[in-house]
C-alpha atoms as a PDB file:
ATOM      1  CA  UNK A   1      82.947 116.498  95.100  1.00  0.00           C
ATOM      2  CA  UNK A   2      83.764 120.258  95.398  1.00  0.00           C
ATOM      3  CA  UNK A   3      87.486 121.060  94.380  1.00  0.00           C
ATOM      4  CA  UNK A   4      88.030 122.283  97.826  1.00  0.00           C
ATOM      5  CA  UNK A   5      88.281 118.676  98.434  1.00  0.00           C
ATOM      6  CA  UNK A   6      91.151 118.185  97.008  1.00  0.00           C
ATOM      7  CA  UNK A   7      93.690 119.096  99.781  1.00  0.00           C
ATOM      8  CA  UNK A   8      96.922 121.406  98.550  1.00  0.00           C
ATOM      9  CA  UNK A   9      98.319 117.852  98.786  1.00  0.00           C
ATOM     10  CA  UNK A  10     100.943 118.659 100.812  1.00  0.00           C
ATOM     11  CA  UNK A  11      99.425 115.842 101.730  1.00  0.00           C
ATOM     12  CA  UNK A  12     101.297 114.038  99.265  1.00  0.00           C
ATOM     13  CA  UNK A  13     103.455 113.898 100.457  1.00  0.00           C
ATOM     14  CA  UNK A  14     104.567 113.578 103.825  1.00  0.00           C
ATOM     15  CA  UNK A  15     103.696 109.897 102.748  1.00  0.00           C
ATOM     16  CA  UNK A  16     107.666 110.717 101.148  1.00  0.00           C
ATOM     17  CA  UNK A  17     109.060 109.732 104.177  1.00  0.00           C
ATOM     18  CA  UNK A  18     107.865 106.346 104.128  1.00  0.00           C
ATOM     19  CA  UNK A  19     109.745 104.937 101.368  1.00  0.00           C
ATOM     20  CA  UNK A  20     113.319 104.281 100.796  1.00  0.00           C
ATOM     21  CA  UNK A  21     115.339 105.760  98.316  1.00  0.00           C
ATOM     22  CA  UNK A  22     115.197 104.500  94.811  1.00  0.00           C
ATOM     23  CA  UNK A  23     117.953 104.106  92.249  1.00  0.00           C
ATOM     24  CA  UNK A  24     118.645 107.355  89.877  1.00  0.00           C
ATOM     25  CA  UNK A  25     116.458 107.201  86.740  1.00  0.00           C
ATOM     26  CA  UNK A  26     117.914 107.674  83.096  1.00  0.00           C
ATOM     27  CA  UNK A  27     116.564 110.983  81.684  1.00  0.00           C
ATOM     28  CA  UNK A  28     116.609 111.220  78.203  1.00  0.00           C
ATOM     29  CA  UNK A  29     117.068 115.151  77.089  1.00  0.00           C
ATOM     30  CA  UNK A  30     116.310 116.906  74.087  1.00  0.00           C
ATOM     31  CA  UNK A  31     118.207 119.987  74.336  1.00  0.00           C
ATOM     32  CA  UNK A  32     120.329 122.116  77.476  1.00  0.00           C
ATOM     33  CA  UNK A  33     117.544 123.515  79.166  1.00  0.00           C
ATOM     34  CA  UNK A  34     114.169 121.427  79.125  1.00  0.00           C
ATOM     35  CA  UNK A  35     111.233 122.869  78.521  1.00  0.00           C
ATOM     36  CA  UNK A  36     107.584 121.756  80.058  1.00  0.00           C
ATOM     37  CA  UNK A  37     104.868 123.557  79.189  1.00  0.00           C
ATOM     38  CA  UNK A  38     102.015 123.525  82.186  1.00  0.00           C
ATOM     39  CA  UNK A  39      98.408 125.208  82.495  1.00  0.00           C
ATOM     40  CA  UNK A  40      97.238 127.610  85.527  1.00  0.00           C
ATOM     41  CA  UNK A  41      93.946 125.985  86.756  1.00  0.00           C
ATOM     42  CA  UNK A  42      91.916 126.613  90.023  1.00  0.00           C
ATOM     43  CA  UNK A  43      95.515 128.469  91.254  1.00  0.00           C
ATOM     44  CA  UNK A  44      97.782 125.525  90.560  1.00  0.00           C
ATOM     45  CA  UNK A  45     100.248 124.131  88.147  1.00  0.00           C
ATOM     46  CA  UNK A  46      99.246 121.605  85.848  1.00  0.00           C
ATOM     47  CA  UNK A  47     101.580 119.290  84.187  1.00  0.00           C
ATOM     48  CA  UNK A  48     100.420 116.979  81.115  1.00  0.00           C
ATOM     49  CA  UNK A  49     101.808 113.796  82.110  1.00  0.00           C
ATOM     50  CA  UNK A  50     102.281 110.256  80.084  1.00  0.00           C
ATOM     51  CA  UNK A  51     102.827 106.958  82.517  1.00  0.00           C
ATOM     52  CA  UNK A  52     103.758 104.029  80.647  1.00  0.00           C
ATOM     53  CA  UNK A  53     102.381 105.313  77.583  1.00  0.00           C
ATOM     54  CA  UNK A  54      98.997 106.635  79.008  1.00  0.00           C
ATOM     55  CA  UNK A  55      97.225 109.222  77.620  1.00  0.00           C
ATOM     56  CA  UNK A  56      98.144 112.425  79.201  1.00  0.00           C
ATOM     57  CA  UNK A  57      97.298 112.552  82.959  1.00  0.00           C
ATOM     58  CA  UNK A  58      96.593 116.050  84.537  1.00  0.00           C
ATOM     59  CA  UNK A  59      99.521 116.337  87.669  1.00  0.00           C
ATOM     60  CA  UNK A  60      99.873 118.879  89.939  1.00  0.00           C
ATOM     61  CA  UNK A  61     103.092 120.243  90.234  1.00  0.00           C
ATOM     62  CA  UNK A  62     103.830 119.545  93.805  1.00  0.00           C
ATOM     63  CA  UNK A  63     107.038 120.626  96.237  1.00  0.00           C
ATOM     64  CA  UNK A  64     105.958 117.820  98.697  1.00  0.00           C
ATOM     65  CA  UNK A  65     106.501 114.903  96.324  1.00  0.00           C
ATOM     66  CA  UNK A  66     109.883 113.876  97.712  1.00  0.00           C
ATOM     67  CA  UNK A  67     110.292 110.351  95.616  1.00  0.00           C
ATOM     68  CA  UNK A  68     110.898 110.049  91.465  1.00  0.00           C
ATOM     69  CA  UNK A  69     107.448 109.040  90.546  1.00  0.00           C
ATOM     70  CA  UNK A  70     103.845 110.389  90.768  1.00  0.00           C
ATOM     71  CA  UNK A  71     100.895 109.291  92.782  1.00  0.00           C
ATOM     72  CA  UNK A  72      97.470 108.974  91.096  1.00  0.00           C
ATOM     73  CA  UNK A  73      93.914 109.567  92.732  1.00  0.00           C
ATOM     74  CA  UNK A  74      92.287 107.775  90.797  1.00  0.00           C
ATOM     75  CA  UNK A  75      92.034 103.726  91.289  1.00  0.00           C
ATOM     76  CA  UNK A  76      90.771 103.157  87.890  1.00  0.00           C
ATOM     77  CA  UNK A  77      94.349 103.790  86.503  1.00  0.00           C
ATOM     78  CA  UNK A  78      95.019 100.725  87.611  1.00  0.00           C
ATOM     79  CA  UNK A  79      93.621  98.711  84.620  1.00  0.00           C
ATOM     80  CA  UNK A  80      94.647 101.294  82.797  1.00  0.00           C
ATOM     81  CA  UNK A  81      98.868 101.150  83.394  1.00  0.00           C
ATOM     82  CA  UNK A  82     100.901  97.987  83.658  1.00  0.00           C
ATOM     83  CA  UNK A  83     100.998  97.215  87.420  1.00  0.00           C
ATOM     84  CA  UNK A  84     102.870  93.760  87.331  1.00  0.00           C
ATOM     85  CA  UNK A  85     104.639  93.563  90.308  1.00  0.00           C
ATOM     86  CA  UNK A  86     102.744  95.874  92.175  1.00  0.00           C
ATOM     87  CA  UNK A  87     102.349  95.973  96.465  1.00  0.00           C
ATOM     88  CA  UNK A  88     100.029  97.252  98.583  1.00  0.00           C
ATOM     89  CA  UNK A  89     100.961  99.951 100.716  1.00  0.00           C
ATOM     90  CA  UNK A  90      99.979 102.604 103.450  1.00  0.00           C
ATOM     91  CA  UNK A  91      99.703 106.404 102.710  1.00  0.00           C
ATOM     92  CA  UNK A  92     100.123 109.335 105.409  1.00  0.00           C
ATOM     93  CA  UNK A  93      98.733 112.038 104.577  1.00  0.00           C
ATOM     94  CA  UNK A  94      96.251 115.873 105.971  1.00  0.00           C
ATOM     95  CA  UNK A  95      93.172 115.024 107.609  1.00  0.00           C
ATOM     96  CA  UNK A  96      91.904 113.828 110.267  1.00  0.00           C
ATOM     97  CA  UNK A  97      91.602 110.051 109.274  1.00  0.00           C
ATOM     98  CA  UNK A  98      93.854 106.924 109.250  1.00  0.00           C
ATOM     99  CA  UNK A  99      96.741 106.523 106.375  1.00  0.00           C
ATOM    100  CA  UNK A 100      94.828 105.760 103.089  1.00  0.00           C
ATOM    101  CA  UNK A 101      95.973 102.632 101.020  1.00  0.00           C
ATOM    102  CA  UNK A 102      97.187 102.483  97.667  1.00  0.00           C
ATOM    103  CA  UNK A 103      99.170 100.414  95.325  1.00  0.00           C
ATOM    104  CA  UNK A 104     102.423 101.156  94.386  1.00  0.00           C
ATOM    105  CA  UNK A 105     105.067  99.417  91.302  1.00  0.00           C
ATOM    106  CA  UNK A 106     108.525 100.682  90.876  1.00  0.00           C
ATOM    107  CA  UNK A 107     108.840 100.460  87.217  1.00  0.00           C
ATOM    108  CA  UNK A 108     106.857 103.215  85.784  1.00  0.00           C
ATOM    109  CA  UNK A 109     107.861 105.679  82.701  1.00  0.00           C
ATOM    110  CA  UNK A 110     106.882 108.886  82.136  1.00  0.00           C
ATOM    111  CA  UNK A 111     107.109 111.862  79.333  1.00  0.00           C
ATOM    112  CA  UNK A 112     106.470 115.343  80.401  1.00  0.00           C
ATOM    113  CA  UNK A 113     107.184 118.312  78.304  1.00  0.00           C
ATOM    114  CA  UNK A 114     110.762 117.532  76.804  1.00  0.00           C
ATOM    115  CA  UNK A 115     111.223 114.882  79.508  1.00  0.00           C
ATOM    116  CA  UNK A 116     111.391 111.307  79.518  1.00  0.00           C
ATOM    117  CA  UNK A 117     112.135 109.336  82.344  1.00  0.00           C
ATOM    118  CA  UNK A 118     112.118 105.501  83.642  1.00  0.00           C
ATOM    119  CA  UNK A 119     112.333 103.458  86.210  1.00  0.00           C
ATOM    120  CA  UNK A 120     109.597 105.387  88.118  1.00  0.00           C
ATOM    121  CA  UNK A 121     107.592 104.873  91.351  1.00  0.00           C
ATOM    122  CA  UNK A 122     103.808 104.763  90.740  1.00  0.00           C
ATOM    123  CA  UNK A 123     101.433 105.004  93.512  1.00  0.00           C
ATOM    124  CA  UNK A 124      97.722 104.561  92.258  1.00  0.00           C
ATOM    125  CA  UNK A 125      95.244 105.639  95.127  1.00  0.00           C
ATOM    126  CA  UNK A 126      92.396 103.576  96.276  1.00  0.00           C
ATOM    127  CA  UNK A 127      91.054 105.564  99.449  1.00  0.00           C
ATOM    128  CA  UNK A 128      87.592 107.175  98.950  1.00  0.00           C
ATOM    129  CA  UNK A 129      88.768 110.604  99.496  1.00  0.00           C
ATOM    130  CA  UNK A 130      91.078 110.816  96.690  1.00  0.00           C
ATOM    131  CA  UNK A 131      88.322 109.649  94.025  1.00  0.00           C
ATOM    132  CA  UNK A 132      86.208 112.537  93.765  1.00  0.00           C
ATOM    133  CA  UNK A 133      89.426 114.844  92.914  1.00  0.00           C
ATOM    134  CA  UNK A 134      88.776 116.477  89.159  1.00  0.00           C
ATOM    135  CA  UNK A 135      93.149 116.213  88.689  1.00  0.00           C
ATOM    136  CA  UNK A 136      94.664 113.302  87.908  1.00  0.00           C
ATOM    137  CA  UNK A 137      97.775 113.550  90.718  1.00  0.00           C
ATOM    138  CA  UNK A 138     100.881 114.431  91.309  1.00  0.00           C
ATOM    139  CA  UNK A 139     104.385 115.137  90.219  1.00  0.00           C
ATOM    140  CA  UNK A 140     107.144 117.267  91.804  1.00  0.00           C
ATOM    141  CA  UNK A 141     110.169 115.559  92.767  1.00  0.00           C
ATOM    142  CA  UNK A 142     111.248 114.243  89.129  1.00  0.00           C
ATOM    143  CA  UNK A 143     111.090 118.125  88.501  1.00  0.00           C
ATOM    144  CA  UNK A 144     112.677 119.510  91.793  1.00  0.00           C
ATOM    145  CA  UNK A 145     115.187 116.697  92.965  1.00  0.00           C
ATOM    146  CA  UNK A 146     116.928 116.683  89.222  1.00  0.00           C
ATOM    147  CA  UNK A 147     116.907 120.574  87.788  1.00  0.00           C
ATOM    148  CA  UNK A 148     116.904 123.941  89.217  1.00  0.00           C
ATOM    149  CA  UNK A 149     113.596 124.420  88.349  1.00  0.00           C
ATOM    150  CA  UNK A 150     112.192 128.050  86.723  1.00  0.00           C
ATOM    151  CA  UNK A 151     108.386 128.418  86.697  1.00  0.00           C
ATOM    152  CA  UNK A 152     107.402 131.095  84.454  1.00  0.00           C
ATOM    153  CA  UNK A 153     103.898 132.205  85.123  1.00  0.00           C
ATOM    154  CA  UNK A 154     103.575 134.573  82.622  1.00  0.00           C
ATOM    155  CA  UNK A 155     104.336 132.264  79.852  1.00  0.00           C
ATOM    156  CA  UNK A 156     102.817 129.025  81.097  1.00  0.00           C
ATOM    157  CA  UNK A 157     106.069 127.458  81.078  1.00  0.00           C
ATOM    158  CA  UNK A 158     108.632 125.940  82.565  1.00  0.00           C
ATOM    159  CA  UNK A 159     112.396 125.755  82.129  1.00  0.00           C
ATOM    160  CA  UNK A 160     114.749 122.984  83.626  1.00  0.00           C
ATOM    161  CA  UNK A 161     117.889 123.667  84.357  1.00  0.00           C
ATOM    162  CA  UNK A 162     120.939 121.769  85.127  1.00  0.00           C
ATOM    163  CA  UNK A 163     121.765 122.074  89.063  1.00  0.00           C
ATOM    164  CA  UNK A 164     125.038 123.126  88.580  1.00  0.00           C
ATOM    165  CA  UNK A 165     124.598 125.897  85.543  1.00  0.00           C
ATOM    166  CA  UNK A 166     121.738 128.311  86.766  1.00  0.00           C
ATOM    167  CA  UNK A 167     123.543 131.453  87.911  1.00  0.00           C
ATOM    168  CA  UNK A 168     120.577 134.045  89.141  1.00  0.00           C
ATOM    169  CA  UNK A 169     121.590 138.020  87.524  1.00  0.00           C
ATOM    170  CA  UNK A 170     120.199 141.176  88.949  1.00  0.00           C
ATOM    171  CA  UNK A 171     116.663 141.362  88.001  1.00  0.00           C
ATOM    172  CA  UNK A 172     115.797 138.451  90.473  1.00  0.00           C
ATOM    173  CA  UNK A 173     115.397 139.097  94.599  1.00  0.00           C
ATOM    174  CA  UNK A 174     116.762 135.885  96.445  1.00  0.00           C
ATOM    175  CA  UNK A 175     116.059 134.369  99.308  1.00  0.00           C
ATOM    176  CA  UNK A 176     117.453 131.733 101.787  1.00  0.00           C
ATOM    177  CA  UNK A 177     115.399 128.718 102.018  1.00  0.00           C
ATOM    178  CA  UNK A 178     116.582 125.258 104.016  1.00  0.00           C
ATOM    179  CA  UNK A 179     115.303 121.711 102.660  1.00  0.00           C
ATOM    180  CA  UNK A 180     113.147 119.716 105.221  1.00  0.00           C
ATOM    181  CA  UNK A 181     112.264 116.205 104.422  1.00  0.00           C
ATOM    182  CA  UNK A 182     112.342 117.644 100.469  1.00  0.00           C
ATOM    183  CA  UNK A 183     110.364 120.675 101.117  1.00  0.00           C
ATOM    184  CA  UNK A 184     111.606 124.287 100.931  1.00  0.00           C
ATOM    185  CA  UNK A 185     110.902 126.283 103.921  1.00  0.00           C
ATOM    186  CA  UNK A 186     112.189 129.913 104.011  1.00  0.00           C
ATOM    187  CA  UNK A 187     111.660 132.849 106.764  1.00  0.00           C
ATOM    188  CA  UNK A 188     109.001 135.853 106.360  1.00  0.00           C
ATOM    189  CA  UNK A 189     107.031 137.970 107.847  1.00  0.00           C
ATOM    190  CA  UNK A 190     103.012 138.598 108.734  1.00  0.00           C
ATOM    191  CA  UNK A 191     100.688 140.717 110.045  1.00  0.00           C
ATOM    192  CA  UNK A 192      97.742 138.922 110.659  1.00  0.00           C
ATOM    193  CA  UNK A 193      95.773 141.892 112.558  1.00  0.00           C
ATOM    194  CA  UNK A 194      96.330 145.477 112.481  1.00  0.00           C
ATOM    195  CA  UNK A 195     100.191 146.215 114.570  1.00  0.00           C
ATOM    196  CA  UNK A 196     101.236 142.599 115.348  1.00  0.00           C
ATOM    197  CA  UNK A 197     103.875 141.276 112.696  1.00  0.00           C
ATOM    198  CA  UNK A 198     104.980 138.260 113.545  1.00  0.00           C
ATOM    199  CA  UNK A 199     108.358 136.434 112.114  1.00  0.00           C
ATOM    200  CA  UNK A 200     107.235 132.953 110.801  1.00  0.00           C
ATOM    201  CA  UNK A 201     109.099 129.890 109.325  1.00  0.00           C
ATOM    202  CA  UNK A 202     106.597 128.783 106.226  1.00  0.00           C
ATOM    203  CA  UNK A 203     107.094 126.041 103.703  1.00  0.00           C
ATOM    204  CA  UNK A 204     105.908 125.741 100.398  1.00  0.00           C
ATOM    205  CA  UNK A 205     103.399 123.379  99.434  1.00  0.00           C
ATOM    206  CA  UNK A 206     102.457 124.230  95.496  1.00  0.00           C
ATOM    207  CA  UNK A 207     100.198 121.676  95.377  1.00  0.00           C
ATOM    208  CA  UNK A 208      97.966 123.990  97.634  1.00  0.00           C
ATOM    209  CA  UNK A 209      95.433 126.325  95.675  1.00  0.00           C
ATOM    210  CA  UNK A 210      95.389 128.667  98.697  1.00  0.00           C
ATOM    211  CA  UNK A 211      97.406 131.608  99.203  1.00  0.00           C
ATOM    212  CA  UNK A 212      99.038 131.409 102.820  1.00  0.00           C
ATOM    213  CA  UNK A 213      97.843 128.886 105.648  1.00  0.00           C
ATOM    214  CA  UNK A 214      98.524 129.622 109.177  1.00  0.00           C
ATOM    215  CA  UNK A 215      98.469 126.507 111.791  1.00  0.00           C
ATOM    216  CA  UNK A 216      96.574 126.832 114.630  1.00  0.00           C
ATOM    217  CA  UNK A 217      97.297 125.329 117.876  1.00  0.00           C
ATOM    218  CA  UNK A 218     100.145 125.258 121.077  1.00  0.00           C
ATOM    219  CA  UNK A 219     103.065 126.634 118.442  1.00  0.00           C
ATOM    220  CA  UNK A 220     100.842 129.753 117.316  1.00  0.00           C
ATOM    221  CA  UNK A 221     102.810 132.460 117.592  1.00  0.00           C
ATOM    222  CA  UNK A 222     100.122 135.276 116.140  1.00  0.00           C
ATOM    223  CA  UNK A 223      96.505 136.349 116.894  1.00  0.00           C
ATOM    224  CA  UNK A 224      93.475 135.000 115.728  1.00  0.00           C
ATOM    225  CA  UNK A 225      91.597 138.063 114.128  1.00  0.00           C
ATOM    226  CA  UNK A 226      87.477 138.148 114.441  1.00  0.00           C
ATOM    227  CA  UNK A 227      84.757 137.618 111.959  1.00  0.00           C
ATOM    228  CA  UNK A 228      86.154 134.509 110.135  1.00  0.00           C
ATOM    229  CA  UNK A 229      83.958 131.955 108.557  1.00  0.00           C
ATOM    230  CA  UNK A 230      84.643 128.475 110.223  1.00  0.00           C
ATOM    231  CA  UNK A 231      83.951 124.983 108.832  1.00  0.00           C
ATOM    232  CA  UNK A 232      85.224 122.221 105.795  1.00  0.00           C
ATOM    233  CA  UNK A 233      88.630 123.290 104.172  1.00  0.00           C
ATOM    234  CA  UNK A 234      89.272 120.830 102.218  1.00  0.00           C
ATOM    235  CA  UNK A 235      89.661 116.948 102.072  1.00  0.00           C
ATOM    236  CA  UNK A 236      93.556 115.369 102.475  1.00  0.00           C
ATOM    237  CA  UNK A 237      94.634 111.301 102.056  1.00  0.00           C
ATOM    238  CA  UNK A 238      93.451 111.215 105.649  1.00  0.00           C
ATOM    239  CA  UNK A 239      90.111 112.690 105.736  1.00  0.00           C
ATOM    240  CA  UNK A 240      88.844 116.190 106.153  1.00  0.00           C
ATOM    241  CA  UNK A 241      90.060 119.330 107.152  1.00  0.00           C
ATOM    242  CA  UNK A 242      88.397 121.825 109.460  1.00  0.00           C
ATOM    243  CA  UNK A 243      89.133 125.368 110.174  1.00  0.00           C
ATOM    244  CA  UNK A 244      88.706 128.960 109.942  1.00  0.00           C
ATOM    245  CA  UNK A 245      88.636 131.562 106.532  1.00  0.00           C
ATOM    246  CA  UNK A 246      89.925 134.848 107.126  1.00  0.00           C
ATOM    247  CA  UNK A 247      92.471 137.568 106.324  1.00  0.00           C
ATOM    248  CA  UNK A 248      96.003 138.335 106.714  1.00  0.00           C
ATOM    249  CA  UNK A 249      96.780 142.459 106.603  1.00  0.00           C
ATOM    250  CA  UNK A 250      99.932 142.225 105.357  1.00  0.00           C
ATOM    251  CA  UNK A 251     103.082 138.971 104.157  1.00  0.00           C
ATOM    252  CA  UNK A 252     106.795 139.965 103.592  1.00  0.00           C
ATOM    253  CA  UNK A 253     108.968 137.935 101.494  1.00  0.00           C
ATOM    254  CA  UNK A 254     112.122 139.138 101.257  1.00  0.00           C
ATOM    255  CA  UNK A 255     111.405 143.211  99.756  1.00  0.00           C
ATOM    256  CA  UNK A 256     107.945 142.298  98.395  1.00  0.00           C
ATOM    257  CA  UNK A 257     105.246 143.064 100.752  1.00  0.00           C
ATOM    258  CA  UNK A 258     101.772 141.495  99.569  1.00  0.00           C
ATOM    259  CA  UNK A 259      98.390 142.997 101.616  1.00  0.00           C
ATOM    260  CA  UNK A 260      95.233 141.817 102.117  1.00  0.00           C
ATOM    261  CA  UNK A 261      95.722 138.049 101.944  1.00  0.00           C
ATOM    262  CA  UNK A 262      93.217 135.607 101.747  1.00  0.00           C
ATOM    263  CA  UNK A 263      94.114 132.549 104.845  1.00  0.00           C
ATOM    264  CA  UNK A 264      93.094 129.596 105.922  1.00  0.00           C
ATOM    265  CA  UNK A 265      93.714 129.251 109.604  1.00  0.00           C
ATOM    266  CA  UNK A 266      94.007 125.219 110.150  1.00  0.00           C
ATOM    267  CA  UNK A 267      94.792 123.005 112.938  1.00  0.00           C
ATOM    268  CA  UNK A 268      98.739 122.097 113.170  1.00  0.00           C
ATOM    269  CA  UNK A 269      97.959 118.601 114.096  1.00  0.00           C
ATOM    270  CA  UNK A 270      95.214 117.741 111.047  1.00  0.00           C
ATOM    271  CA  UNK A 271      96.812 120.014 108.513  1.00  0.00           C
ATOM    272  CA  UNK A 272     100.890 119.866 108.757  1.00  0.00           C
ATOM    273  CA  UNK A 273     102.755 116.836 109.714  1.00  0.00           C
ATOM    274  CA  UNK A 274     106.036 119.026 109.398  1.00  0.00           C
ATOM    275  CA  UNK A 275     107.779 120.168 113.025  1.00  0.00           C
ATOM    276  CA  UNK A 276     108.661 123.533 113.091  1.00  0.00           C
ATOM    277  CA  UNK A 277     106.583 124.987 110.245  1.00  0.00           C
ATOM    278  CA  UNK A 278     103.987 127.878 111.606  1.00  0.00           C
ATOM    279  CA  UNK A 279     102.652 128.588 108.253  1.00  0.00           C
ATOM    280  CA  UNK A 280     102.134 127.156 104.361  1.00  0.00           C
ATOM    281  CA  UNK A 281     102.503 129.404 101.626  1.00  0.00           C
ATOM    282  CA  UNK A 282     100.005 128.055  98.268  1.00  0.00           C
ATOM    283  CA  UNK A 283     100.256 128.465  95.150  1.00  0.00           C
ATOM    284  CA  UNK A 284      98.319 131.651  95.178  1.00  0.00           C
ATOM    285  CA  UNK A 285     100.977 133.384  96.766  1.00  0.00           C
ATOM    286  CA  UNK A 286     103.740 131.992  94.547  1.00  0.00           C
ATOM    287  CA  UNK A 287     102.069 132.538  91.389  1.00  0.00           C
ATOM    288  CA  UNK A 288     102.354 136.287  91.814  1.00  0.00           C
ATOM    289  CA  UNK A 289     105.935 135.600  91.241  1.00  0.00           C
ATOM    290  CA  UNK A 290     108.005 134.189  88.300  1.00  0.00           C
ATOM    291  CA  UNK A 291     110.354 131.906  90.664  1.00  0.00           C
ATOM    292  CA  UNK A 292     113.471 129.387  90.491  1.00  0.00           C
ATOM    293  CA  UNK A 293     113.357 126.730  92.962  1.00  0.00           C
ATOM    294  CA  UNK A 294     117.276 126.531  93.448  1.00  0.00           C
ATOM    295  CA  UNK A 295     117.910 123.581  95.805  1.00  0.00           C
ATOM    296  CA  UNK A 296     121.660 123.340  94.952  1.00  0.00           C
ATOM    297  CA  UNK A 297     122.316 126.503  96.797  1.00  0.00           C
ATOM    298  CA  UNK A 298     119.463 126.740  98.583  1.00  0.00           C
ATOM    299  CA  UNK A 299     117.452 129.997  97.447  1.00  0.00           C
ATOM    300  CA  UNK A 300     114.367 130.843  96.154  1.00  0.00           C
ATOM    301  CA  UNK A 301     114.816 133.370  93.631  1.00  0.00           C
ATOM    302  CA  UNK A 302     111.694 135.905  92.647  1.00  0.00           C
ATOM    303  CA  UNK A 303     110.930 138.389  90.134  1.00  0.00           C
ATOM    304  CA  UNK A 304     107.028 139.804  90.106  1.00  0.00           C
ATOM    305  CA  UNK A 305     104.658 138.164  87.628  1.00  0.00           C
ATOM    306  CA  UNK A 306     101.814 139.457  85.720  1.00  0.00           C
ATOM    307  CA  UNK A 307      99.598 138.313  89.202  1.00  0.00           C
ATOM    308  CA  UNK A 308     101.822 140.433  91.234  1.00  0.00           C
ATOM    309  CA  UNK A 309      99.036 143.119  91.879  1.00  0.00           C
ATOM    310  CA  UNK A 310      96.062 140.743  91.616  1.00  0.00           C
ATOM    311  CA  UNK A 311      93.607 140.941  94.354  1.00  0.00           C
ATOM    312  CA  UNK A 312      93.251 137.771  96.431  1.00  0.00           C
ATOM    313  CA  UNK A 313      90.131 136.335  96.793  1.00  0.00           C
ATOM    314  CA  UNK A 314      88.779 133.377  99.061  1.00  0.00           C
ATOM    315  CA  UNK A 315      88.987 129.945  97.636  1.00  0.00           C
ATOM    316  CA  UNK A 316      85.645 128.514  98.416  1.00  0.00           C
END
């Protein structure tokens, strides 16, 4: 299966919402800040990942995993980890399809870069459309729900901070973002065709290879330009996406003004299951920044990375 089929999960994880809080994990930490290395493949961050001892399992770095745990694609995992104890249950997710199913045990461990962690949720996937992915899964809220998080992307690394310590100097532009069902959404600005800018509220969904995603539908609030190639996007827990290719002229965040952006133009209904959102930005966009997710009080905080200037290109 093409890599376009795996779906910016975003998809993860609206399937968040569906289950109840779980208790606080212990964290065992090996110095003040903690460091986790990651790799920058196909536009998206990669985190080596141990559960319950495993091998390393490729994760995507993901802002839509709201729950301490990760969720696997891949249904051979299960004889792989200890599931003892495990349930059956039903997974929401982008596409077009019914929930997918899964199993899911609340007693996982994991070890990521100078992390370790128990008491886990781990949801192993056994729907059709999640087999075919070349990751492994996904990770996020372990990361985002614990630390202000700062992703280098010049370096490859990451740096975990404690929530209450990260103070952001001069050299970094901040912006207001507001936390929706564990996702960060902020305000900026686009001009999809020549003269029409258009204020939009946008979330960020890293798990998304793609640069900026516009939703289609009774909420659009911009043009749709010509001469865009229509057809598969890419395949979510539910099923398949359909849409349009295209171009953006120009995207405002805060002072940074990026031009000629590569967008997906995808139904609201198939691709977003969050109200109020009129656009996605991917990890495309955010990797032309070095960035510190600070939920504690609520900014996103942005300095120019070595991408910065990087032409965008069409993820096919």
């Amino acid at each position: 299966m093409n890599y376009q089929s795996l779906l910016k999960t975003t998809t993860v994880l609206a399937l968040i919402i569906l289950f109840a809080a779980i208790s606080v994990p212990a964290i065992t930490i090996r110095s003040d800040i903690l460091q986790v290395p990651f790799k920058l493949e196909r536009n998206r961050v990669i985190i080596p990942t141990s559960v319950n001892g495993s091998p390393a399992y490729d994760l995507i770095l993901d802002t839509g995993t709201g729950f301490d745990g990760v969720y696997l694609f891949h249904k051979e995992y299960a004889d792989e980890i200890d599931t003892t104890g495990s349930i059956e249950v039903h997974v929401p997710g982008a596409g077009s399809g019914e929930a997918s199913t899964a199993i899911m045990i609340e007693s996982g461990s994991l070890e990521f870069g100078e992390v370790s962690v128990d008491s886990q949720r781990v949801i192993i996937s056994k729907s059709l459309h999640t087999q075919g992915f070349p990751t492994d899964g996904v990770i996020g809220w372990n990361l985002f729900g614990h630390y202000t998080v700062e992703i280098n992307y010049d370096t490859e690394s990451i740096k975990l901070h404690d929530m209450t310590d990260f103070k952001a100097d001069s050299t970094w532009v901040s912006i207001p973002i507001t936390l929706k069902n564990g996702l960060p959404f902020l305000k900026g600005k686009v001009e999809v065709v020549d003269g029409e800018t258009v204020s939009m509220t946008m979330y960020i969904d890293l798990a998304s290879g793609d640069a900026l995603e516009l939703l289609t539908g009774a909420n659009q609030k911009y043009t749709l330009p010509e001469n865009l190639d229509s057809g598969y996007l890419a395949t979510g827990l539910s099923g398949d996406i359909h849409g349009y290719r295209g171009w953006s002229r120009h995207l405002w965040l805060g002072e940074f003004m990026l031009s000629d952006i590569a967008t997906v133009f995808a139904p609201e209904k198939v691709r977003s299951k969050q109200e109020g959102a009129d656009g996605i930005l991917g990890n495309d966009c955010i990797r032309r920044f070095n960035v510190v997710f600070d939920y504690t009080n609520r900014k996103l905080h942005l300095k120019p990375s070595k991408y910065f200037r990087t032409a965008f290109e069409q993820n096919n």
